[in-house]
N, C-alpha and C. Protein backbone atom coordinates (compact mmCIF):
# COMPACT_ATOMS: atom_id res chain seq x y z
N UNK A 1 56.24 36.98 -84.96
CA UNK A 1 55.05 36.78 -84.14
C UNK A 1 55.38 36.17 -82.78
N UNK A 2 56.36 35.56 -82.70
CA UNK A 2 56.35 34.93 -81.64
C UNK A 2 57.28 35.69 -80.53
N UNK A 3 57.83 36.30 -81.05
CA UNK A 3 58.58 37.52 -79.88
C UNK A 3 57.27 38.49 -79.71
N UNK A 4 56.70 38.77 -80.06
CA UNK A 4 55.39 39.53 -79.95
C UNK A 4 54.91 38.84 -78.17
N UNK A 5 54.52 37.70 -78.76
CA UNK A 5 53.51 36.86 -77.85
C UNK A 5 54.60 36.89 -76.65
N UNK A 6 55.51 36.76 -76.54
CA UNK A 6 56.83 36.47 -75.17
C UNK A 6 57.16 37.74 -74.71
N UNK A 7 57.17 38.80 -75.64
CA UNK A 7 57.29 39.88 -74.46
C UNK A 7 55.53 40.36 -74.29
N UNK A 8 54.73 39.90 -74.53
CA UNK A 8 53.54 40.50 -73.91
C UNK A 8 53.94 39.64 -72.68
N UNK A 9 53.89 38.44 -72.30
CA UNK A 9 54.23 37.61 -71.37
C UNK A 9 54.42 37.91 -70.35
N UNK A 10 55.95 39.20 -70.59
CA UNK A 10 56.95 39.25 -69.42
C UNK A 10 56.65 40.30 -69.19
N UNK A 11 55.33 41.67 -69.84
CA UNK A 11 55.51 42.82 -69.51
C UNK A 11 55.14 42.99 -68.43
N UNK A 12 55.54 44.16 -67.75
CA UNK A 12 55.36 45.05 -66.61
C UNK A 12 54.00 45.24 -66.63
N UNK A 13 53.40 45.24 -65.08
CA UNK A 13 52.00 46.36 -64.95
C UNK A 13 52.32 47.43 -65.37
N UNK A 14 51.09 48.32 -66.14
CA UNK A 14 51.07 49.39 -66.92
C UNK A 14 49.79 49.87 -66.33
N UNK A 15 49.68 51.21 -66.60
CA UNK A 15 48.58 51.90 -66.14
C UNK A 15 46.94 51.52 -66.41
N UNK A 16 46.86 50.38 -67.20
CA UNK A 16 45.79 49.44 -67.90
C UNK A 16 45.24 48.45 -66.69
N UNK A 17 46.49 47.95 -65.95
CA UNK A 17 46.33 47.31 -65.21
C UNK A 17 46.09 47.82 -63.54
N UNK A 18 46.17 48.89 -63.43
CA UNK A 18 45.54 49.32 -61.64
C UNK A 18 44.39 49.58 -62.09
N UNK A 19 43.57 49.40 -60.48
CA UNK A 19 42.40 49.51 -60.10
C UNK A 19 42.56 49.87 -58.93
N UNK A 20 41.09 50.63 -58.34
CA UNK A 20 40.59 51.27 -57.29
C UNK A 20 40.35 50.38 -56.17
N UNK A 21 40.73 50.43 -54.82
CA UNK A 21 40.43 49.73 -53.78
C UNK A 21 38.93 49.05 -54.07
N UNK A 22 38.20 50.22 -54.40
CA UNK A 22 36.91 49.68 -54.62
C UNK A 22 36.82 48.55 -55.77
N UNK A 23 37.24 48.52 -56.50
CA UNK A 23 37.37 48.02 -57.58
C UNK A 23 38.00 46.38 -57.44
N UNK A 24 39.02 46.32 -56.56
CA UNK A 24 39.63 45.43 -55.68
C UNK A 24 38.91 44.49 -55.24
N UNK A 25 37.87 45.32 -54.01
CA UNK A 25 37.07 44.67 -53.50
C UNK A 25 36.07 43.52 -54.21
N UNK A 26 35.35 44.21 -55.00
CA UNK A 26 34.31 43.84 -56.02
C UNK A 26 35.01 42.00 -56.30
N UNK A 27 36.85 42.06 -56.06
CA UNK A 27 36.60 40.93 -56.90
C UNK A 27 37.31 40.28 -55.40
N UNK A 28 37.36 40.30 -54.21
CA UNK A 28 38.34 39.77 -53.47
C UNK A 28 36.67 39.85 -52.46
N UNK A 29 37.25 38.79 -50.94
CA UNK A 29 36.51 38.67 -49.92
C UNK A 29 36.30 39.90 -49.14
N UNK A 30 37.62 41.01 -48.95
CA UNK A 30 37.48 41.90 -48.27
C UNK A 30 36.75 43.29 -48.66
N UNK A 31 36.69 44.26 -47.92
CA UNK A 31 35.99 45.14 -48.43
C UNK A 31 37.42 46.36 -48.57
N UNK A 32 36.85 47.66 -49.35
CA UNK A 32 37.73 48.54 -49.20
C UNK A 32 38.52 48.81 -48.13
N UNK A 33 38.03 49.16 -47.17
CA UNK A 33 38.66 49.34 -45.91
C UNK A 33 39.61 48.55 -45.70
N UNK A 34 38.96 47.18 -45.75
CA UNK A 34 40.36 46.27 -44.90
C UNK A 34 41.57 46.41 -46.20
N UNK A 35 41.23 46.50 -47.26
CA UNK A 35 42.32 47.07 -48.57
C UNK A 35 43.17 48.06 -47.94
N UNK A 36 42.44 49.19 -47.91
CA UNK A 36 43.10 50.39 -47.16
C UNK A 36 44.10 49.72 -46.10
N UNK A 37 43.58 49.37 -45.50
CA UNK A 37 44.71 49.41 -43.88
C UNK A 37 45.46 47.93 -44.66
N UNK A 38 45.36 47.26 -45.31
CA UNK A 38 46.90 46.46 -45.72
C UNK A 38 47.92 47.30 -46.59
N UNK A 39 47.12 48.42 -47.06
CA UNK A 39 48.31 49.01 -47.94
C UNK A 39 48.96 49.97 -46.71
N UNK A 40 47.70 50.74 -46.09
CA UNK A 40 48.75 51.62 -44.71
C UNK A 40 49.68 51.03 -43.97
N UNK A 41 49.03 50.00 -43.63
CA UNK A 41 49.53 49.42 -42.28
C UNK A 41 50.26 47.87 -42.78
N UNK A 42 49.56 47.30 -43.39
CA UNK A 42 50.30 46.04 -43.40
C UNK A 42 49.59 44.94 -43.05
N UNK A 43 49.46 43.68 -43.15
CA UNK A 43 49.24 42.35 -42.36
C UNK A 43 50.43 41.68 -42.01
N UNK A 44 51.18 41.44 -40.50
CA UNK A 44 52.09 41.01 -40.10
C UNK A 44 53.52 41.81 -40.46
N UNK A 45 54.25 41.50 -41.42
CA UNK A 45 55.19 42.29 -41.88
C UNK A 45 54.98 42.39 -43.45
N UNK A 46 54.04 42.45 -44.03
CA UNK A 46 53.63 42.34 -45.69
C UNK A 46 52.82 43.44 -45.99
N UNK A 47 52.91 44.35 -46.40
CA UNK A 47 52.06 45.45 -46.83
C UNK A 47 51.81 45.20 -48.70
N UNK A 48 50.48 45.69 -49.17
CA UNK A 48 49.75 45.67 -50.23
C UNK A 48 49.98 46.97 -51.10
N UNK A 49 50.70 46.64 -51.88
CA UNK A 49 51.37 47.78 -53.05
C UNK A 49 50.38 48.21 -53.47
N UNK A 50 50.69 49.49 -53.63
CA UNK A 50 49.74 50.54 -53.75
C UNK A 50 50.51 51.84 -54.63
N UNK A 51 49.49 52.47 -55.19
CA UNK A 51 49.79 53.95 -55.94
C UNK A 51 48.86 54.99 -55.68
N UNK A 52 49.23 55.59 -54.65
CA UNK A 52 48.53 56.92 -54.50
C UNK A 52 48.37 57.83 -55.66
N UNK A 53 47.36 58.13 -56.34
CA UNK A 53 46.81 59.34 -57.26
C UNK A 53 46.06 60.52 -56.36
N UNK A 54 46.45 61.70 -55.80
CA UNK A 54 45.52 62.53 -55.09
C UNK A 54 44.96 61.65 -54.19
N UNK A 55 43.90 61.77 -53.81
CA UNK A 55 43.31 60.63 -52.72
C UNK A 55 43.00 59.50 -52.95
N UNK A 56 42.98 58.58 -54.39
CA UNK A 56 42.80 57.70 -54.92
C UNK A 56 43.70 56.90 -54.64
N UNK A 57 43.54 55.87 -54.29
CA UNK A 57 44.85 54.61 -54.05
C UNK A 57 44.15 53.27 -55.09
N UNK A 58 45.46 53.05 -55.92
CA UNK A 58 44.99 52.14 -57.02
C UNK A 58 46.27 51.05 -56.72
N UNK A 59 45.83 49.68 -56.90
CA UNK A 59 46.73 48.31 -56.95
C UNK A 59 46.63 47.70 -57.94
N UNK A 60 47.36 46.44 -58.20
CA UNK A 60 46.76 45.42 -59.32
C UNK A 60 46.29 44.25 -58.89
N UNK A 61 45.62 43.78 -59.95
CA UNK A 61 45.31 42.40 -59.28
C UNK A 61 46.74 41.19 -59.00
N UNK A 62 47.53 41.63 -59.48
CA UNK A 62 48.73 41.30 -59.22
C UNK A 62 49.54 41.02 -57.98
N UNK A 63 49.47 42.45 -57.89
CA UNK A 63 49.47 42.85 -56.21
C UNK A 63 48.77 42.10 -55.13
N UNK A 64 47.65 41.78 -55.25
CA UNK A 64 46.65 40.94 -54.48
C UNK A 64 47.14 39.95 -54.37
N UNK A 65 47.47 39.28 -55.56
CA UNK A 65 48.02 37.66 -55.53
C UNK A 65 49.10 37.86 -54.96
N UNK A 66 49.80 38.59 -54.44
CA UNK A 66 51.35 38.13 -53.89
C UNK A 66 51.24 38.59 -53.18
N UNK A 67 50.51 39.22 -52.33
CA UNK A 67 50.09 40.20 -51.05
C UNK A 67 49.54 38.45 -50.47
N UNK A 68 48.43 38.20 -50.97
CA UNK A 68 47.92 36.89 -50.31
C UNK A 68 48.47 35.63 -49.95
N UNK A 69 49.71 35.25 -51.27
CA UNK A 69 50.77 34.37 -50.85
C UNK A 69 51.42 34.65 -49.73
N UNK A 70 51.80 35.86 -49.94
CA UNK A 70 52.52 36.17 -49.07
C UNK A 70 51.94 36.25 -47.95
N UNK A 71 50.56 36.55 -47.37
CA UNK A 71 50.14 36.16 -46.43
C UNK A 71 49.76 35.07 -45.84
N UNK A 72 49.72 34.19 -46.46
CA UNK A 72 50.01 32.64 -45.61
C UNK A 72 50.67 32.18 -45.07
N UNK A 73 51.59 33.09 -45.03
CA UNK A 73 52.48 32.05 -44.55
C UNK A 73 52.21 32.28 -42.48
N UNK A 74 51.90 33.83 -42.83
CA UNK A 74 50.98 34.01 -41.20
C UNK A 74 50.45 33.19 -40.83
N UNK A 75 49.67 32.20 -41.54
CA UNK A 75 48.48 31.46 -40.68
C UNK A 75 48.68 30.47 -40.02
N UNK A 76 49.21 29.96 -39.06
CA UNK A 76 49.59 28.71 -37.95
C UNK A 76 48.60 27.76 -37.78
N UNK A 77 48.63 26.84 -38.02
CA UNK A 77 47.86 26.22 -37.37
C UNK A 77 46.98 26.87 -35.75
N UNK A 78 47.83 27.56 -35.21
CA UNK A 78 47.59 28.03 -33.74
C UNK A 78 45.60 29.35 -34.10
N UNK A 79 46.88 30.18 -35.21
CA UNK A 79 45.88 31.12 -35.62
C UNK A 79 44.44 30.75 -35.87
N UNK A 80 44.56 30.01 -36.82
CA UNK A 80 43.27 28.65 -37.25
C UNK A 80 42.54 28.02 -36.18
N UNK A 81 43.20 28.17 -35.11
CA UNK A 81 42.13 27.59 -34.18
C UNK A 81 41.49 28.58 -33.41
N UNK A 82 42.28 29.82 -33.36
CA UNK A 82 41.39 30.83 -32.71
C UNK A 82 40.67 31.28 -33.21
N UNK A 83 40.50 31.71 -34.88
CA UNK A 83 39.80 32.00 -35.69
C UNK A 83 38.65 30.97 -35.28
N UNK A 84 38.83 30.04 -35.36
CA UNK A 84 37.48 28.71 -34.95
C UNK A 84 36.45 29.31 -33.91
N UNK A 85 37.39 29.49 -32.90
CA UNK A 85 36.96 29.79 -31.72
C UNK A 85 36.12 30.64 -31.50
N UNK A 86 36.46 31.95 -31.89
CA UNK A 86 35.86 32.94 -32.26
C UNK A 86 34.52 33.06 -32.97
N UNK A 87 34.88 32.04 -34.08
CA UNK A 87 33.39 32.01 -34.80
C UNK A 87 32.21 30.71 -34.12
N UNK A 88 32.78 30.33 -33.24
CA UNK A 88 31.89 29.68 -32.26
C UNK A 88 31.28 29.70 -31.56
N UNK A 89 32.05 31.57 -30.65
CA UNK A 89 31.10 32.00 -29.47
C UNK A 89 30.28 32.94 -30.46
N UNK A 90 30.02 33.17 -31.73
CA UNK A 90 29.43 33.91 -32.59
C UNK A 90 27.88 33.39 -32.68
């Protein structure tokens, strides 16, 4: 039983585990789109793993979490203040 429980642990994403940009969204701040263009394009030098099916692009929630770590490290203090700024003349 207990090798049971330790390799569920360590397994790999499996096809159980992707979801649809849309699907993504539903549970994150951004919407599809901005999904889309981190997996095309990237934020800074970090792009959002992705699996193209036909026109379908599916991630994990996995993916998200280390897409997002990994995006912090972008944020400067500097950035943070323009972001401010911005939502000030708003």
């Amino acid at each position: 039983m207990a090798h049971a429980s330790s390799a569920a642990r360590t397994r790999k994403p499996g096809l159980d585990d992707l979801i649809t940009l849309r699907e993504a969204a539903r549970h994150t701040s951004w919407s599809h789109t901005t999904l889309w263009r981190y997996c095309t394009r990237g934020k800074g030098r970090h792009k959002l793993e992705f699996l193209r099916v036909g026109r379908t692009m599916l991630t994990t929630r996995r993916a998200i979490a280390v897409f997002i770590s990994e995006s912090k490290e972008l944020i400067t203090p500097e950035v943070k203040k323009q972001f401010r700024r911005r939502l000030r003349r708003t």
